[in-house]
Protein backbone atom coordinates (compact mmCIF):
# COMPACT_ATOMS: atom_id res chain seq x y z
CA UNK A 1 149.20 -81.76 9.89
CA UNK A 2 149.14 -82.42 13.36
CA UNK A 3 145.68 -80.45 14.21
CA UNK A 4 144.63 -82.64 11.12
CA UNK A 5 145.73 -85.87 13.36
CA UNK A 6 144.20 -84.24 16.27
CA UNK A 7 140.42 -83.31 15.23
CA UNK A 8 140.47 -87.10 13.12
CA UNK A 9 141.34 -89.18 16.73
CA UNK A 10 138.50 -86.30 18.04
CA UNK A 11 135.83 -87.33 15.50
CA UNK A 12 136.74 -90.78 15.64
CA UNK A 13 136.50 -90.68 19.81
CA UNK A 14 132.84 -89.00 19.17
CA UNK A 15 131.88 -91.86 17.18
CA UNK A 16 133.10 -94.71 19.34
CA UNK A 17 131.34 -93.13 22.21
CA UNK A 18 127.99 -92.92 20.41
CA UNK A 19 128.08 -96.41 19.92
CA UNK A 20 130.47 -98.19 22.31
CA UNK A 21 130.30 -102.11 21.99
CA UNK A 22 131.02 -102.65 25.17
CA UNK A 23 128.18 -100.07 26.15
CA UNK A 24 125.87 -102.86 24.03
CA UNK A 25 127.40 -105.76 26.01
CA UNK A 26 126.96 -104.71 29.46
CA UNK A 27 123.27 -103.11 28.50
CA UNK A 28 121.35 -105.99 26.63
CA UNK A 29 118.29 -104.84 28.66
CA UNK A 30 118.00 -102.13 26.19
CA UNK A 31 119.56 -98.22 26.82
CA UNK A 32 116.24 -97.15 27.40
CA UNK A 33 114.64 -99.76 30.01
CA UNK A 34 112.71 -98.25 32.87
CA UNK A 35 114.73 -98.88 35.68
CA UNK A 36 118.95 -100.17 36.05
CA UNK A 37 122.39 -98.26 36.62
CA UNK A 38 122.73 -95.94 34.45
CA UNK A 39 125.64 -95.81 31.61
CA UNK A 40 126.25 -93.60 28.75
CA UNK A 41 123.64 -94.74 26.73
CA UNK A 42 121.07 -95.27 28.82
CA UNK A 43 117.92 -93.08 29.51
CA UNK A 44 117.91 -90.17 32.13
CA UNK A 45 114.26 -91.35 32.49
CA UNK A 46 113.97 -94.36 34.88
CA UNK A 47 112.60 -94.72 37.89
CA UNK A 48 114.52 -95.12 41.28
CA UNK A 49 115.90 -98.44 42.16
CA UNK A 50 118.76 -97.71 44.98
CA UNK A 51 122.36 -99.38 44.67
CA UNK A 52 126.04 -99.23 43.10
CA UNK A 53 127.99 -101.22 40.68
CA UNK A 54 130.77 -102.09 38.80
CA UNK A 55 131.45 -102.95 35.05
CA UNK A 56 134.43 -104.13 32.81
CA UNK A 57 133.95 -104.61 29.27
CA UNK A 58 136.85 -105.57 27.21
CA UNK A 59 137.44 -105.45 22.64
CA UNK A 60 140.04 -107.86 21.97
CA UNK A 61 140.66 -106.66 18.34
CA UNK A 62 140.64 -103.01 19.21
CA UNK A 63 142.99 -102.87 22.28
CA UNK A 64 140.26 -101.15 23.68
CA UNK A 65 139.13 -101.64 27.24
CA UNK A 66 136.58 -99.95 29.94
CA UNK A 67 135.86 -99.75 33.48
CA UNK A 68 133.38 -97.98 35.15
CA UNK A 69 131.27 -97.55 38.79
CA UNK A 70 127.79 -96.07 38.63
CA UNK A 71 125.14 -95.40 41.49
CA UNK A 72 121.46 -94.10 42.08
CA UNK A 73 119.57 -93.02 44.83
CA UNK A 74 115.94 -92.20 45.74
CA UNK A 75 115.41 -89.01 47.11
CA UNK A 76 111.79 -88.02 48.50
CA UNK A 77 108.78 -90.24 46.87
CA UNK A 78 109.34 -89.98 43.12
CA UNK A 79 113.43 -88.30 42.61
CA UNK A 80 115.83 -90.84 41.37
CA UNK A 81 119.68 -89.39 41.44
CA UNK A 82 122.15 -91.78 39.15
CA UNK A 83 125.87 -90.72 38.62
CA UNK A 84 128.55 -93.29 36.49
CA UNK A 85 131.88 -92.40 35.57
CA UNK A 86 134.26 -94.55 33.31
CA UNK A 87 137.77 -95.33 31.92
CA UNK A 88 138.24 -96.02 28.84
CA UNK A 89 141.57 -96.69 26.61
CA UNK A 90 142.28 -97.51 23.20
CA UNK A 91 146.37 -99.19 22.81
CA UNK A 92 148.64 -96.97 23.45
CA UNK A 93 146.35 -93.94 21.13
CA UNK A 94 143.60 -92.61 22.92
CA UNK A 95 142.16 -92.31 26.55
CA UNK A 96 138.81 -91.02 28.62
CA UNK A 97 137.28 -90.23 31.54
CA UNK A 98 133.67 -89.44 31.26
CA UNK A 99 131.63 -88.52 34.15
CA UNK A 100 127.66 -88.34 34.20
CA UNK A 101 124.79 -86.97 36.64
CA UNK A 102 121.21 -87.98 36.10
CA UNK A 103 118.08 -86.29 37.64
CA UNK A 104 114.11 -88.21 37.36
CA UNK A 105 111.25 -87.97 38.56
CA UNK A 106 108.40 -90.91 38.37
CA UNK A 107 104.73 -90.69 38.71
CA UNK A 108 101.99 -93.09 38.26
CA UNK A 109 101.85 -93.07 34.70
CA UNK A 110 104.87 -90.85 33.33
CA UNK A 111 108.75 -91.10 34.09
CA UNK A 112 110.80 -88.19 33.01
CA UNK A 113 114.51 -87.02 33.33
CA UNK A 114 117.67 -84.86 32.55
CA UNK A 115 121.37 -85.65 32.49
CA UNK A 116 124.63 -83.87 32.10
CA UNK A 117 127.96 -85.65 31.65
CA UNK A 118 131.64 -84.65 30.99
CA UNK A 119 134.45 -86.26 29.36
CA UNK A 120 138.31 -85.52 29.09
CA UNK A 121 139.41 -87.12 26.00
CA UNK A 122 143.34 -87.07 25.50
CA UNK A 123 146.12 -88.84 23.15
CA UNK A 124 149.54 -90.48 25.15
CA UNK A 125 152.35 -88.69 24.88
CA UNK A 126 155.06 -86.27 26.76
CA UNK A 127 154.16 -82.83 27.89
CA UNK A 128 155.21 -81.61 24.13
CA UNK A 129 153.45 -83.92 22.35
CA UNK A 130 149.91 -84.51 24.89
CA UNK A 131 146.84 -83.45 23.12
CA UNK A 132 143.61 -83.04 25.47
CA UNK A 133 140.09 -81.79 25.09
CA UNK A 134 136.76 -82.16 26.43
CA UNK A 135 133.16 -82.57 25.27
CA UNK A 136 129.63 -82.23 26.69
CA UNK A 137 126.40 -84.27 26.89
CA UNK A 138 123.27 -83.40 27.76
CA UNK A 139 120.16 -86.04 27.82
CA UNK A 140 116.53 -85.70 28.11
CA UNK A 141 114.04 -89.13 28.28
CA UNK A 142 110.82 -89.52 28.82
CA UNK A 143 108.36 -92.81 29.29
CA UNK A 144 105.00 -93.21 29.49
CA UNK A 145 103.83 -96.16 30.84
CA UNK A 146 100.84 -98.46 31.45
CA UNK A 147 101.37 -101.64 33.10
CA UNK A 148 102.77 -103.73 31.59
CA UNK A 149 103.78 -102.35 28.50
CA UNK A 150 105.74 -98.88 28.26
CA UNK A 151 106.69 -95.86 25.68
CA UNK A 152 110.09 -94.40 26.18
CA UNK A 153 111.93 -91.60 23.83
CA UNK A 154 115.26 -89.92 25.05
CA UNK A 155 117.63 -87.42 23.04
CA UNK A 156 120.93 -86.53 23.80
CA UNK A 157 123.17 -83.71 22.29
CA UNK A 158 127.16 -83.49 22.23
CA UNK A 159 129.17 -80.47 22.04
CA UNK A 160 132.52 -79.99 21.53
CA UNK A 161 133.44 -76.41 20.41
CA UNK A 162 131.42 -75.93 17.53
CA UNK A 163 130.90 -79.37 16.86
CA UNK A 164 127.38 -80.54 17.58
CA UNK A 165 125.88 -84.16 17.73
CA UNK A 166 122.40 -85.17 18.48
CA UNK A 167 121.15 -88.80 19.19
CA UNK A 168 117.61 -89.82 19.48
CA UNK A 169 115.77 -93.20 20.35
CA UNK A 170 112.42 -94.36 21.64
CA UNK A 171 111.08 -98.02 22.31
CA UNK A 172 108.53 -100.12 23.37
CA UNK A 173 108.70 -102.46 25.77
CA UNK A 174 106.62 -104.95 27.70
CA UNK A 175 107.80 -106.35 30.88
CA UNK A 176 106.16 -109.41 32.54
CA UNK A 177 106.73 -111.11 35.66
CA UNK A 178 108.64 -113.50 34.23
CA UNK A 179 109.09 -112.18 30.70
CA UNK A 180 109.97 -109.21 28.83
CA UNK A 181 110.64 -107.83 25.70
CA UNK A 182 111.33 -104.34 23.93
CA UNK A 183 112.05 -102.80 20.55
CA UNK A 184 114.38 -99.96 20.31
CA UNK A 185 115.24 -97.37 17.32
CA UNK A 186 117.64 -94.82 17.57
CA UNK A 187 117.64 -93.63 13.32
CA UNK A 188 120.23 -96.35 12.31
CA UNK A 189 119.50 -99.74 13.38
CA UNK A 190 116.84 -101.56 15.74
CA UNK A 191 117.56 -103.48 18.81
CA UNK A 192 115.17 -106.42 19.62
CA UNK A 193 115.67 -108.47 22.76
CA UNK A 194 113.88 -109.91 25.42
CA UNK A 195 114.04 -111.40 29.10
CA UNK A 196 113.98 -114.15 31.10
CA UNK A 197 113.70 -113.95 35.01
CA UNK A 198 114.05 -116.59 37.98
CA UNK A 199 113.75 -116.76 41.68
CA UNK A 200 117.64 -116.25 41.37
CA UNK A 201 118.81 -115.78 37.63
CA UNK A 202 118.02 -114.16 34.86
CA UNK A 203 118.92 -114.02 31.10
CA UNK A 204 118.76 -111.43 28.53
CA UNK A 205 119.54 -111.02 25.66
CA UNK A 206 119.65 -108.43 22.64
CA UNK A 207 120.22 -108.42 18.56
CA UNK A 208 120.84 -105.48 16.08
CA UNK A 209 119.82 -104.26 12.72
CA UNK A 210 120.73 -104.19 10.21
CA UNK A 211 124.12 -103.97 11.38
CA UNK A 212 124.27 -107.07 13.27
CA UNK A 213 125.13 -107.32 16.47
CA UNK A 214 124.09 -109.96 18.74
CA UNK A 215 124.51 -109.69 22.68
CA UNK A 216 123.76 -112.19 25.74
CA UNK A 217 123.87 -111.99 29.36
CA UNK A 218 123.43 -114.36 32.32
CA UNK A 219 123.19 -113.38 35.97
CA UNK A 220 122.45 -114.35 38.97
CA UNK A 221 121.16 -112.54 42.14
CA UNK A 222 122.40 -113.42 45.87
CA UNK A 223 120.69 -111.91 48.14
CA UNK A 224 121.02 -107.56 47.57
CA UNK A 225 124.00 -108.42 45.24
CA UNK A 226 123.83 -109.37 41.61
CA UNK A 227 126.88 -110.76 39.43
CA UNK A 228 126.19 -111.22 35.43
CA UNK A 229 128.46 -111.99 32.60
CA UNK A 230 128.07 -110.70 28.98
CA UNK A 231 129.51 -111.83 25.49
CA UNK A 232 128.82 -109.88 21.99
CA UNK A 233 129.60 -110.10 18.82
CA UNK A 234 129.01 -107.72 15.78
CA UNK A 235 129.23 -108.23 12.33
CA UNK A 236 132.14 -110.60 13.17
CA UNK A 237 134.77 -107.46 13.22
CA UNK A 238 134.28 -107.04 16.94
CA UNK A 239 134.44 -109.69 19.63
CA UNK A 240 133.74 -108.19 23.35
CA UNK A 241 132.63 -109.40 26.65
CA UNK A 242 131.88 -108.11 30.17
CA UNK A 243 130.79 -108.32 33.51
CA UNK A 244 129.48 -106.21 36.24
CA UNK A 245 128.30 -106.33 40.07
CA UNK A 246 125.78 -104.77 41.54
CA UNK A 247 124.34 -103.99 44.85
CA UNK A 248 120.94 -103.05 45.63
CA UNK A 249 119.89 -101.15 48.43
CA UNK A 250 116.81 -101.75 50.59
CA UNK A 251 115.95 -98.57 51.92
CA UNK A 252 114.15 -96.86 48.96
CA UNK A 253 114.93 -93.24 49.78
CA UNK A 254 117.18 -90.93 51.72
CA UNK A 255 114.87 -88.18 52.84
């Protein structure tokens, strides 16, 4: 009965992490958009825009909260390195720590990239009772662009044991100086959203099919540091919000 408990909470942790709200909420730029922090959904495939930040999403109804830190760096001309790690909890019944490397590589017309990450999934309890386990992920993206509208596909696979999962998506997206807009699919539902950018704000925002989900964001920029708020809502069962901050870095590469 109990390793009937056990691989239920496991299944159930696989498929909150495939689709995380709060991964929605602090993401409304769409999880494969060419350039950003990474986070678990996002693309390996983006090209290298140096910083660090910090997130904090939050599900009211679900007693379920995350925090996480993430960080890229150029290396040479084209290499972009990204690594994130979170916390998340769930009441008193389930916890993680997930931890994720990325690896791209950018030329003038193509954008491609790998990633690896690593989470320790456990359920609360006393050194009798403690259950623990861990899963793998492994991404692979690729865009192709041409200015200023862009093809991206990525595909990630989880393994845990002899359980496998694999996730695809591709998009299209056009980005403006001012504007932009995308389409994403990932075999369940479509996100459509679009952008809005200011000499010191911007404002995005994203919506889901046909299991609705809406999600907005508002930021603004202050000199190398950005600060943006997010609020979601999906099919009225879950209510989130979330913030992050972010800090960009000027020199664009370390070697």
């Amino acid at each position: 009965m109990r390793g009937l408990a056990l691989l239920i909470v496991c299944l159930a942790s696989l498929a909150c992490a495939m689709d995380f709200p709060g991964e929605f909420v602090q993401n409304p730029g769409g999880s494969l958009a060419l350039s950003g922090l990474p986070g678990y959904k996002s693309s390996p495939a983006r090209i290298a825009a140096p910083g660090f930040g910090l997130a904090y999403a939050q599900v009211g109804e679900a007693s379920l909260q995350v925090a996480g830190a993430a960080g890229e760096l150029g290396l040479l001309r084209d290499y972009r390195l990204a690594f994130f790690s979170s916390y998340l909890e769930m009441d008193s019944l389930y916890r993680q720590v997930y931890s994720e490397w990325n690896l791209s590589v950018a030329k003038s017309w193509i954008v491609g990239g790998v990633g690896y990450g690593l989470s320790v999934d456990w359920i609360p309890g006393d050194r009798f009772s403690r259950e623990n386990w861990t899963m793998n992920r492994y991404k692979a993206g690729l865009a192709f662009l041409k200015n200023p509208l862009s093809f991206s596909m990525m595909t990630a696979l989880v393994n845990h044991r002899s359980f496998y999962d694999l996730d695809y998506a591709v998009a299209i997206r056009f980005q403006g100086e001012r504007f932009g807009a995308f389409i994403e699919y990932d075999g369940t539902s479509i996100d459509i959203g679009h952008s809005l950018n200011f000499a010191h704000a911007f404002v995005l925002s994203a919506y889901r099919f046909p299991e609705f989900a809406v999600s907005v964001s508002m930021g603004f920029t202050f000199g190398t540091w950005q600060f943006s708020g997010a609020y979601g809502n999906a099919r009225s069962i879950w209510d989130w919000f979330g913030f992050t901050a972010a800090k960009s870095v000027r020199k664009k590469t370390i070697l």
